[in-house]
Protein backbone atom coordinates (compact mmCIF):
# COMPACT_ATOMS: atom_id res chain seq x y z
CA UNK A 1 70.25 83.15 185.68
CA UNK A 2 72.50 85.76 186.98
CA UNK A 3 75.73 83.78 186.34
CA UNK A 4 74.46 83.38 182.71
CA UNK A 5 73.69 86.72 182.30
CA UNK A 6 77.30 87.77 183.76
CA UNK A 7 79.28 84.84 181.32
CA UNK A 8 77.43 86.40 178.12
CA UNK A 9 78.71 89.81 179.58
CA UNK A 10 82.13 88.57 179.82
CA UNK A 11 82.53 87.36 176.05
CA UNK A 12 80.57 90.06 175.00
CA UNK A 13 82.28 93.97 173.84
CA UNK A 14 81.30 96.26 176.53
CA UNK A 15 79.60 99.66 176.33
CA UNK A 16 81.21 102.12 178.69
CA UNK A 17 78.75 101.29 180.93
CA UNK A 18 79.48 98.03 181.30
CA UNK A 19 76.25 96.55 179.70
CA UNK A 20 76.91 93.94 176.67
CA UNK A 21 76.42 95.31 173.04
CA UNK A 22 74.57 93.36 170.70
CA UNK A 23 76.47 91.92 168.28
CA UNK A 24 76.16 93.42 164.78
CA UNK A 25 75.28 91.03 161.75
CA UNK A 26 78.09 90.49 159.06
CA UNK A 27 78.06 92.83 156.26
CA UNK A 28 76.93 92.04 152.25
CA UNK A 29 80.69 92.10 151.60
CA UNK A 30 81.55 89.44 154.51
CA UNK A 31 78.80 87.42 153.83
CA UNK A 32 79.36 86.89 149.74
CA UNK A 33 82.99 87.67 149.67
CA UNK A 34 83.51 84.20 149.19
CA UNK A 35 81.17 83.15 146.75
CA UNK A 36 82.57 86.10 144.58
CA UNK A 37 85.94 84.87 144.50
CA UNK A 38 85.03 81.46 143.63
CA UNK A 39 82.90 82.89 140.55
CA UNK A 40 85.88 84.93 139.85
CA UNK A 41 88.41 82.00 140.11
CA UNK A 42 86.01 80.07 137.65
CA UNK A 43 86.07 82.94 135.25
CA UNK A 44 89.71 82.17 133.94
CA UNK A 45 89.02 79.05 132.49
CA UNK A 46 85.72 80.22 131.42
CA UNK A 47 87.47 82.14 129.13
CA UNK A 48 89.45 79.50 127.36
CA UNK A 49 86.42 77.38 127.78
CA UNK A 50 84.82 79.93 125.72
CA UNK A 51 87.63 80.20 122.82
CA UNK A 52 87.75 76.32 123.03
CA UNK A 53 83.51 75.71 122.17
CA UNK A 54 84.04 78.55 119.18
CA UNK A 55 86.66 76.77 117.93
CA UNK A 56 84.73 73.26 117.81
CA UNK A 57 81.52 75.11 116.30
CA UNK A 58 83.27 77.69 114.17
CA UNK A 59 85.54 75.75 112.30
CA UNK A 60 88.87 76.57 112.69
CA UNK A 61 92.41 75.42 111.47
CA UNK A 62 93.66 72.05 112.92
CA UNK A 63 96.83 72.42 115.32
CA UNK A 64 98.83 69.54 117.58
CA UNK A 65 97.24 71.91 120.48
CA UNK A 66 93.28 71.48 119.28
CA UNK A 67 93.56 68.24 116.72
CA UNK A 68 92.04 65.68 119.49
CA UNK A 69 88.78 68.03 120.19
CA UNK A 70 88.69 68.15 116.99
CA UNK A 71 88.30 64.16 115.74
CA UNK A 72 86.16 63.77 119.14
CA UNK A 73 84.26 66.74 120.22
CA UNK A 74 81.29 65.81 122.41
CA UNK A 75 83.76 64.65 125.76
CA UNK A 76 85.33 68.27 125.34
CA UNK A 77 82.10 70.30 125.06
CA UNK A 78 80.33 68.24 128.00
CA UNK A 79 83.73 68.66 130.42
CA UNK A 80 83.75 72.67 129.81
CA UNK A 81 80.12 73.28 130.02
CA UNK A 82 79.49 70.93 133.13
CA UNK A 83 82.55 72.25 134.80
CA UNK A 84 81.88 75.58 134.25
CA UNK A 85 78.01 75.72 135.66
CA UNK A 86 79.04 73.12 138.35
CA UNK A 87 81.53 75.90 139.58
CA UNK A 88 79.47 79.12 139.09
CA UNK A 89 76.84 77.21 140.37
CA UNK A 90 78.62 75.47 143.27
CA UNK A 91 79.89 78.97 144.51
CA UNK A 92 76.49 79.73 145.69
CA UNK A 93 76.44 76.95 148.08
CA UNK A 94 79.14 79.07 149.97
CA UNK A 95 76.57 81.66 150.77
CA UNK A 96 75.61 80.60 154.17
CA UNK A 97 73.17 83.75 154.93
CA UNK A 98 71.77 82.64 151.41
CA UNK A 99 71.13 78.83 151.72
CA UNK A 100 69.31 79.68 154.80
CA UNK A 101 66.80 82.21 153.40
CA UNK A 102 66.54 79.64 150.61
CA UNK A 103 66.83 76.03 151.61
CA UNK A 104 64.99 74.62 149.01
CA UNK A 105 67.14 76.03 146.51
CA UNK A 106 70.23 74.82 148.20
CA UNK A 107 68.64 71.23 147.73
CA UNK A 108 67.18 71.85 144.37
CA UNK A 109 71.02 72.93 143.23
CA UNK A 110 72.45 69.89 145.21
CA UNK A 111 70.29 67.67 142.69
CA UNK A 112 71.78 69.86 139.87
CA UNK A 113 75.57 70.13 141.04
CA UNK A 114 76.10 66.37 141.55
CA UNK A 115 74.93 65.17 138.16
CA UNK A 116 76.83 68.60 136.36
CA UNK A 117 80.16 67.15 138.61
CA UNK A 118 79.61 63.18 138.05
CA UNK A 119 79.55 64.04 133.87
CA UNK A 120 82.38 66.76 134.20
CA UNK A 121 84.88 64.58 136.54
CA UNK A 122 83.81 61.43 134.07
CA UNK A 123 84.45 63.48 131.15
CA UNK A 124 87.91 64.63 131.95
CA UNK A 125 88.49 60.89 132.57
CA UNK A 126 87.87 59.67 129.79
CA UNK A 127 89.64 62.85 127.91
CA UNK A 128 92.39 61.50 129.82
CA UNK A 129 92.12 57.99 128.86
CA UNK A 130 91.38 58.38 125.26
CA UNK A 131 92.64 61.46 123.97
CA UNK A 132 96.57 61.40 122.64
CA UNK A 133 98.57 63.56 125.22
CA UNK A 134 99.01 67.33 124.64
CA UNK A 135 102.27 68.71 123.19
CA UNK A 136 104.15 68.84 126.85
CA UNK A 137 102.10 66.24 128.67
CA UNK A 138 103.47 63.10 129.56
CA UNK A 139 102.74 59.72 131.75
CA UNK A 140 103.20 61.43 135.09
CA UNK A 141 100.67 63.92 134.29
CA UNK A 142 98.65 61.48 132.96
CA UNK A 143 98.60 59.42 136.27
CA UNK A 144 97.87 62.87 138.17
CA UNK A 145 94.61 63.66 136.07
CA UNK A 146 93.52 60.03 136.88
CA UNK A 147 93.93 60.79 140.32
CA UNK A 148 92.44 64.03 140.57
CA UNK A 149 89.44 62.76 138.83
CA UNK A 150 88.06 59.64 140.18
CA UNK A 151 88.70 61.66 143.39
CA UNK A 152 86.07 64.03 141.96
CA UNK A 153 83.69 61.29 141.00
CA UNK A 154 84.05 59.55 144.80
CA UNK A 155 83.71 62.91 146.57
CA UNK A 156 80.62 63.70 144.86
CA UNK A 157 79.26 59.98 145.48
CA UNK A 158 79.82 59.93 149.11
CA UNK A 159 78.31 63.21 149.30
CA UNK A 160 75.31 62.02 148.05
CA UNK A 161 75.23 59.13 149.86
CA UNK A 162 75.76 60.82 153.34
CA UNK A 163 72.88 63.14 152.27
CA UNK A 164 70.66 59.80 151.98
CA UNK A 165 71.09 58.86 155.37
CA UNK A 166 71.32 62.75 156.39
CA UNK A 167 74.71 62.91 157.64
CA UNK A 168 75.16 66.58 157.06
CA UNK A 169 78.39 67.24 157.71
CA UNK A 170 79.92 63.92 156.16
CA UNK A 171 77.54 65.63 153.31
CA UNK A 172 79.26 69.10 153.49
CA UNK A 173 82.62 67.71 153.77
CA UNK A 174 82.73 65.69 150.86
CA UNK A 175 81.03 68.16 148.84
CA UNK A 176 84.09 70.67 149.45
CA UNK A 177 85.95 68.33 148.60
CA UNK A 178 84.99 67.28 145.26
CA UNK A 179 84.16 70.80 144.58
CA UNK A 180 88.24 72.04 145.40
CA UNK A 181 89.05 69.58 142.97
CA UNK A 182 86.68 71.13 140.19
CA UNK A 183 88.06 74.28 141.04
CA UNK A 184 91.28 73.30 139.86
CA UNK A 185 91.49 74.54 136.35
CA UNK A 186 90.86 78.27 137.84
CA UNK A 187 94.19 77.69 140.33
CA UNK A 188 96.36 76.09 137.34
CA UNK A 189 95.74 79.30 135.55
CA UNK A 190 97.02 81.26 138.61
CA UNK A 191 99.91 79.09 139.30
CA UNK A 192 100.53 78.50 135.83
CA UNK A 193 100.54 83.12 135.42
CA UNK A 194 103.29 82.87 138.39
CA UNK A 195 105.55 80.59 136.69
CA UNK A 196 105.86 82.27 133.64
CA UNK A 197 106.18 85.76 135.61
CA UNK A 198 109.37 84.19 137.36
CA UNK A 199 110.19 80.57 136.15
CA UNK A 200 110.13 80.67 132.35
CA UNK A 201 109.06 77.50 130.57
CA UNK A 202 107.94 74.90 132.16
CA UNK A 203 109.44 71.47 131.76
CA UNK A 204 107.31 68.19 131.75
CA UNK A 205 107.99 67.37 135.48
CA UNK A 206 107.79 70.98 136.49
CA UNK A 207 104.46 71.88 134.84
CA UNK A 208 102.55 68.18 135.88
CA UNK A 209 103.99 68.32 139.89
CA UNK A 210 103.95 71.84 140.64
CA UNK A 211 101.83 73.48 138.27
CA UNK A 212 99.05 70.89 137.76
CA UNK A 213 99.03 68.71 140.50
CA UNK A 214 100.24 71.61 142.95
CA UNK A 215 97.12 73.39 141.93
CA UNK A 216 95.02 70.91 143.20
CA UNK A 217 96.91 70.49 146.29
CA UNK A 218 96.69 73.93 146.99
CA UNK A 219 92.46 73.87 146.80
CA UNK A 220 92.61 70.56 148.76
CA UNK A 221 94.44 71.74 151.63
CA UNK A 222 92.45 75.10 151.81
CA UNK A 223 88.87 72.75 151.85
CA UNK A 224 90.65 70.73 154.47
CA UNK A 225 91.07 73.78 156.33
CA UNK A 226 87.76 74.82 155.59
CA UNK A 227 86.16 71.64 156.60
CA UNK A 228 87.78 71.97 160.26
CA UNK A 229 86.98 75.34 160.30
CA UNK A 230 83.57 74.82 159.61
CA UNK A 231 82.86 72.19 162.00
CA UNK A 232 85.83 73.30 165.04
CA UNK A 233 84.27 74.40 168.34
């Protein structure tokens, strides 16, 4: 009992006395910093979400840029208002202090957030699929989307299925991981900001690789991080 007492003295700060301070709980700010930057990240597509829906319900004047939302509405309005509650939503679940005051919200949302991803990663598919390409898009992009989005669809699948036979961290993992991808929009607005601060234009390679697709990479190696972090020693 003694040598326990003396290790958890050890690892513990030390009052001048030599006796082991408590340790202090993590403030508001550490505990929801990082659900507030994930609602914040989702706020910059919001907005063009936003201008997007007013244009499909207010009537508005038919450009190469808006034409295919136009002729075929429904896929566009489902993928921006799924997306956008799956991520404001979804950034809850990052709340750790909160999902354990309130676990069965955190599984009442989990019933919410896979359905709200399934319909927004399926959407964007078939966006992808059916829709002619965007003034600047090409093939490669294309193929990225494609990708990116049946990656989605898996993640949130295997989630659900690890949940089933209550593998929680299998669970948690793939969760992350389908919710980085979701996240991506917000992160191709920020890389998309830098390159026009100090690249220009982008071409067609530059803007599918590095601005797209490296947006995605970028939220799929900080999950991966997150992941390890998460369940590391």
């Amino acid at each position: 009992m003694t040598t326990k007492r003396h290790d958890e003295t050890l690892r513990s700060p030390l009052t001048p006395h030599g006796d082991a301070q408590p340790r202090m709980p993590p403030s508001a700010w550490a505990r929801w910093r990082l659900p507030v930057a994930l609602i914040a990240l989702t706020l910059l597509p919001m907005t063009g979400g936003v201008i997007r829906l007013s244009q499909l319900t207010g009537g508005t004047e038919i450009t190469p840029a808006n034409a295919r939302f136009i002729a075929s509405p429904a896929p566009a309005v489902l993928h921006i208002v799924c997306a956008t509650v799956y991520c404001l939503l979804g950034a809850l679940q990052f709340a750790p202090a909160f999902r354990r005051r309130r676990p069965d919200w955190h599984r009442a949302a989990g019933r919410v957030l896979i359905p709200l991803g399934l319909i927004a990663a399926l959407s964007g598919l078939w966006m992808t699929v059916f829709y002619p390409n965007a003034p600047g898009d090409g093939a490669l992009l294309v193929g990225i989307r494609l990708v990116v989005g049946v990656g989605m669809a898996l993640s949130l699948v295997l989630g659900f299925t690890a949940i089933r036979r209550r593998d929680i961290a299998s669970h948690r993992a793939w969760m992350i991981r389908g919710y980085a991808i979701g996240q991506g929009a917000g992160t191709q607005v920020l890389t998309g900001l830098v390159y026009a601060l100090f690249g220009g234009v982008p071409g067609e390679v530059t803007r599918a690789v590095f601005l797209m697709g490296g947006a995605w990479a970028i939220n799929l190696v900080v999950a991966e991080w997150f992941i390890r972090k998460r369940s590391g020693p």
